[in-house]
C-alpha atoms as a PDB file:
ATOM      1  CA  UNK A   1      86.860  67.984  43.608  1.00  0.00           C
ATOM      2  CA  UNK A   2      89.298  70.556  44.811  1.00  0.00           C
ATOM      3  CA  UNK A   3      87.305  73.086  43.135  1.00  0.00           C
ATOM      4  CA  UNK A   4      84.428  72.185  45.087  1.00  0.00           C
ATOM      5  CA  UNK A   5      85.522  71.739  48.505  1.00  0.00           C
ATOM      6  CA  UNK A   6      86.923  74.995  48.022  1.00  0.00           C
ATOM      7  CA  UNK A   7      83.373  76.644  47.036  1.00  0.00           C
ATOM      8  CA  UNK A   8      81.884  74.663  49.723  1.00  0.00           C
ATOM      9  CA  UNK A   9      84.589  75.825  52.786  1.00  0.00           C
ATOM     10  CA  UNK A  10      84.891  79.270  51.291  1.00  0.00           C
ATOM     11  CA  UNK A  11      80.796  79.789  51.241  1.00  0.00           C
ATOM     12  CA  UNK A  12      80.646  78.190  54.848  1.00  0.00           C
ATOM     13  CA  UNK A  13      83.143  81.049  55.939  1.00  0.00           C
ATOM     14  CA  UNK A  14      80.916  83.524  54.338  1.00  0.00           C
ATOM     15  CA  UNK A  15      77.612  82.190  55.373  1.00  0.00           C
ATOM     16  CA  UNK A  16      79.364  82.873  59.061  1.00  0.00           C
ATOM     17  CA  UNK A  17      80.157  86.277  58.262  1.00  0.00           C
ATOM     18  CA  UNK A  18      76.731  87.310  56.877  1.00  0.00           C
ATOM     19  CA  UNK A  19      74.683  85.514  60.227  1.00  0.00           C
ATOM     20  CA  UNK A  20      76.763  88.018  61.853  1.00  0.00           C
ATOM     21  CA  UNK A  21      75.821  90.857  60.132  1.00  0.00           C
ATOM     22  CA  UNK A  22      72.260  89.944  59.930  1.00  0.00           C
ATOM     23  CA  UNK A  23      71.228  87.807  62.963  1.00  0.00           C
ATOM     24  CA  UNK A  24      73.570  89.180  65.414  1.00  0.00           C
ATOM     25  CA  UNK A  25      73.790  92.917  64.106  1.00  0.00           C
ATOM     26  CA  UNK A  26      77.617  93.170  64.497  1.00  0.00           C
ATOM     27  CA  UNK A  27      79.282  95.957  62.703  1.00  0.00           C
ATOM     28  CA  UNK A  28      81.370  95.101  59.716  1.00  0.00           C
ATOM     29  CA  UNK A  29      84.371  95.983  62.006  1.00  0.00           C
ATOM     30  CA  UNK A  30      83.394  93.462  64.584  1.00  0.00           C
ATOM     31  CA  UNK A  31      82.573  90.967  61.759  1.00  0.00           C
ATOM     32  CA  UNK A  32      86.120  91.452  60.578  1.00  0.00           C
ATOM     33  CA  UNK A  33      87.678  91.128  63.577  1.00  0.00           C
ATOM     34  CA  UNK A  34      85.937  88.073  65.038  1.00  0.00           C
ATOM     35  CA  UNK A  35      86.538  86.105  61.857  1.00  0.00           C
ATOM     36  CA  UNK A  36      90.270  87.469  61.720  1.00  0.00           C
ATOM     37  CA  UNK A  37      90.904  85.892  65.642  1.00  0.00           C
ATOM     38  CA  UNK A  38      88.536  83.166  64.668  1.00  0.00           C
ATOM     39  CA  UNK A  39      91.348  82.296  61.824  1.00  0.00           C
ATOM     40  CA  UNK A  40      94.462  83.074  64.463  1.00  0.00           C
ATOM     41  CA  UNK A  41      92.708  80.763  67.086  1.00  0.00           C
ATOM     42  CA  UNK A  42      91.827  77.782  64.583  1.00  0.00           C
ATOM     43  CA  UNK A  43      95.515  78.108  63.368  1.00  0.00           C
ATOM     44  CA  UNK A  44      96.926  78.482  67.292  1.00  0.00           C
ATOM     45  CA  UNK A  45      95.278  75.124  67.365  1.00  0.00           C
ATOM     46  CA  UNK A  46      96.619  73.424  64.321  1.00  0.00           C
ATOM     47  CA  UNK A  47      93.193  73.169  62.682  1.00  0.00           C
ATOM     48  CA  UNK A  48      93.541  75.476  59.798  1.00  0.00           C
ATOM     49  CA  UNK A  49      96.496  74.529  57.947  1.00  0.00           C
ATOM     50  CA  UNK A  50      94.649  70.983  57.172  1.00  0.00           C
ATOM     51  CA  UNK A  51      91.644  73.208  56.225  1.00  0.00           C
ATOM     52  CA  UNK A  52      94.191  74.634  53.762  1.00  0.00           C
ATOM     53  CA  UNK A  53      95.302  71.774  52.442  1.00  0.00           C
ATOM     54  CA  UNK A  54      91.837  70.324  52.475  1.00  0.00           C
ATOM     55  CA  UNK A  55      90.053  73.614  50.604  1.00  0.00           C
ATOM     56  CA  UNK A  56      92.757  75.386  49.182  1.00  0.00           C
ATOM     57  CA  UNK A  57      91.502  78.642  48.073  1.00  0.00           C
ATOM     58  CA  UNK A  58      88.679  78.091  49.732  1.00  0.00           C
ATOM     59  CA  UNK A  59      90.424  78.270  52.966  1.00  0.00           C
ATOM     60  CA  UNK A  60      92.984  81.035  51.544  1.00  0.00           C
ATOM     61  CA  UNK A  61      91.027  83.626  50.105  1.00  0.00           C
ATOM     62  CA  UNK A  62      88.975  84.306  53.334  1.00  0.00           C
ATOM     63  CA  UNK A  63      89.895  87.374  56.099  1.00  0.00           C
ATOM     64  CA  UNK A  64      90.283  84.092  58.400  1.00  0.00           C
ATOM     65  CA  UNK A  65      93.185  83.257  56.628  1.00  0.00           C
ATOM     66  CA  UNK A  66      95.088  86.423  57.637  1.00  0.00           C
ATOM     67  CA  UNK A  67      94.626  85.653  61.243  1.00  0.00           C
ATOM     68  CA  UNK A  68      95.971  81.926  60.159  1.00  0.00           C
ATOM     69  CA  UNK A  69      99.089  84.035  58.462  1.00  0.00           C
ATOM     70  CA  UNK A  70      99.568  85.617  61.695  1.00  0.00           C
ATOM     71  CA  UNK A  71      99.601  83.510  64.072  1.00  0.00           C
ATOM     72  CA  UNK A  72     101.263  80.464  61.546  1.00  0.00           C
ATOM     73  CA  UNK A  73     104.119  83.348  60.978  1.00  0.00           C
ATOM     74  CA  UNK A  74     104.608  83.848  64.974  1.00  0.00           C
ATOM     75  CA  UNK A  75     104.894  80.560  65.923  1.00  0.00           C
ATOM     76  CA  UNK A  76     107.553  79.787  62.993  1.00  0.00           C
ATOM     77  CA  UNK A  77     109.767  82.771  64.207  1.00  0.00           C
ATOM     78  CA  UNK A  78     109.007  82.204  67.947  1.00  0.00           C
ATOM     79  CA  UNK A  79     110.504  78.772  67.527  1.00  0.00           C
ATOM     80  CA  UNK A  80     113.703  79.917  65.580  1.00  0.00           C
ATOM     81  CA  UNK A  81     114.505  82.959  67.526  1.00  0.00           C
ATOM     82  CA  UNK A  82     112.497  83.205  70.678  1.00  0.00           C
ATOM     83  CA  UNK A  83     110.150  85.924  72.045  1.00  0.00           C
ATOM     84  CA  UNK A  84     111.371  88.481  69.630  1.00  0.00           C
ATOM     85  CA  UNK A  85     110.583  86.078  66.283  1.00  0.00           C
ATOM     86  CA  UNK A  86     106.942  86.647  67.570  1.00  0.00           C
ATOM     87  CA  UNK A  87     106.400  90.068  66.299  1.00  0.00           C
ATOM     88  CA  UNK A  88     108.888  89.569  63.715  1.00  0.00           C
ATOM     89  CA  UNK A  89     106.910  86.831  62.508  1.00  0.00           C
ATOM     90  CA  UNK A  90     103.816  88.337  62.233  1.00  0.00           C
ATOM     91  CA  UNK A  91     104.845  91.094  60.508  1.00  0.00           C
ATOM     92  CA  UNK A  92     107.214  88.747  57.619  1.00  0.00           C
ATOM     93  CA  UNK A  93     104.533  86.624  56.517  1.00  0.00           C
ATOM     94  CA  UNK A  94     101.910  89.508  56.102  1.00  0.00           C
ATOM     95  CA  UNK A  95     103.695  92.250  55.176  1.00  0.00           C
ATOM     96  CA  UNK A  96     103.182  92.212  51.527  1.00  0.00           C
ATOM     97  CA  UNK A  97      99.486  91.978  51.939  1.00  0.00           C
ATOM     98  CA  UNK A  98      99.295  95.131  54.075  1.00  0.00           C
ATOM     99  CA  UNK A  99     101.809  96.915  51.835  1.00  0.00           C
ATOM    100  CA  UNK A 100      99.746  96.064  48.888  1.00  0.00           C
ATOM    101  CA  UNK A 101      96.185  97.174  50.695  1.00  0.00           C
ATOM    102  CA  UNK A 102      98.279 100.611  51.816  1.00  0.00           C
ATOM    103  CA  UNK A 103      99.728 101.176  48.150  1.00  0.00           C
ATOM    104  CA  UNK A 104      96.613 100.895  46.137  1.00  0.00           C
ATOM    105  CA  UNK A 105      94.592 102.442  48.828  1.00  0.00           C
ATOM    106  CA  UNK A 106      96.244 105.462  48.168  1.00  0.00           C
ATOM    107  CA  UNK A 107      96.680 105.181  44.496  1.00  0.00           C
ATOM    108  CA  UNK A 108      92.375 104.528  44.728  1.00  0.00           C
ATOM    109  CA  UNK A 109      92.261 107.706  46.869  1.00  0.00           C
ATOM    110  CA  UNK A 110      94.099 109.903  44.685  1.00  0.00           C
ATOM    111  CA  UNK A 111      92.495 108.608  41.560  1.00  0.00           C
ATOM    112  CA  UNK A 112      89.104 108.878  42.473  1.00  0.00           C
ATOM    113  CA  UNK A 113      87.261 111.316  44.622  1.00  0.00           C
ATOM    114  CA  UNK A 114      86.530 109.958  47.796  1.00  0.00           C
ATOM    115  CA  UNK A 115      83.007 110.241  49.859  1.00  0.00           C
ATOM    116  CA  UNK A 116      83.005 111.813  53.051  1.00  0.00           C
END
């Protein structure tokens, strides 16, 4: 069932993503954003960690669950080592992913010949 919960949860967070491309007309920037703050706010509120454990990948694999990784990373810090374990909390959990997106961005870019 896991399998399916997570299809189900992961579509939903889709579905969301292309009404606001198509009914609302928001850029893929804003679309991006909203659903990254839409993840940070649903975790700030203890809602998307049972999500996680609920959908698994389905929950995981979405841009929402880098504003979850965020925001779950701040609050861990911030309650270990105060106002400073806020941005250094942020930054541990989700480091690798940015490092990652950086890295092969440029390998991508040097590889293949970029529009512009």
């Amino acid at each position: 069932m896991i399998f399916f919960w997570a299809f189900v949860i992961g579509g939903i967070i889709c579905v969301i993503g292309q009404i606001m491309f198509d009914v609302l007309k928001l850029t893929p920037a804003h679309t991006l954003s909203t659903l990254v703050v839409l993840g940070a706010i649903l975790d700030g509120f203890g809602l998307y960690e049972p999500l996680i454990d609920f959908a698994g990948a389905g929950a995981t694999i979405p841009i929402t669950s880098f504003g979850n990784a965020l925001v779950h990373g701040a609050m861990e810090e911030a309650a270990e080592h105060g106002i400073v374990g806020v941005v250094t909390g942020m930054f541990e959990v989700t480091s690798a992913g940015i490092s990652a997106a950086i890295i092969f961005g440029t390998i991508a870019a040097i590889i293949f010949k970029p529009k512009g």
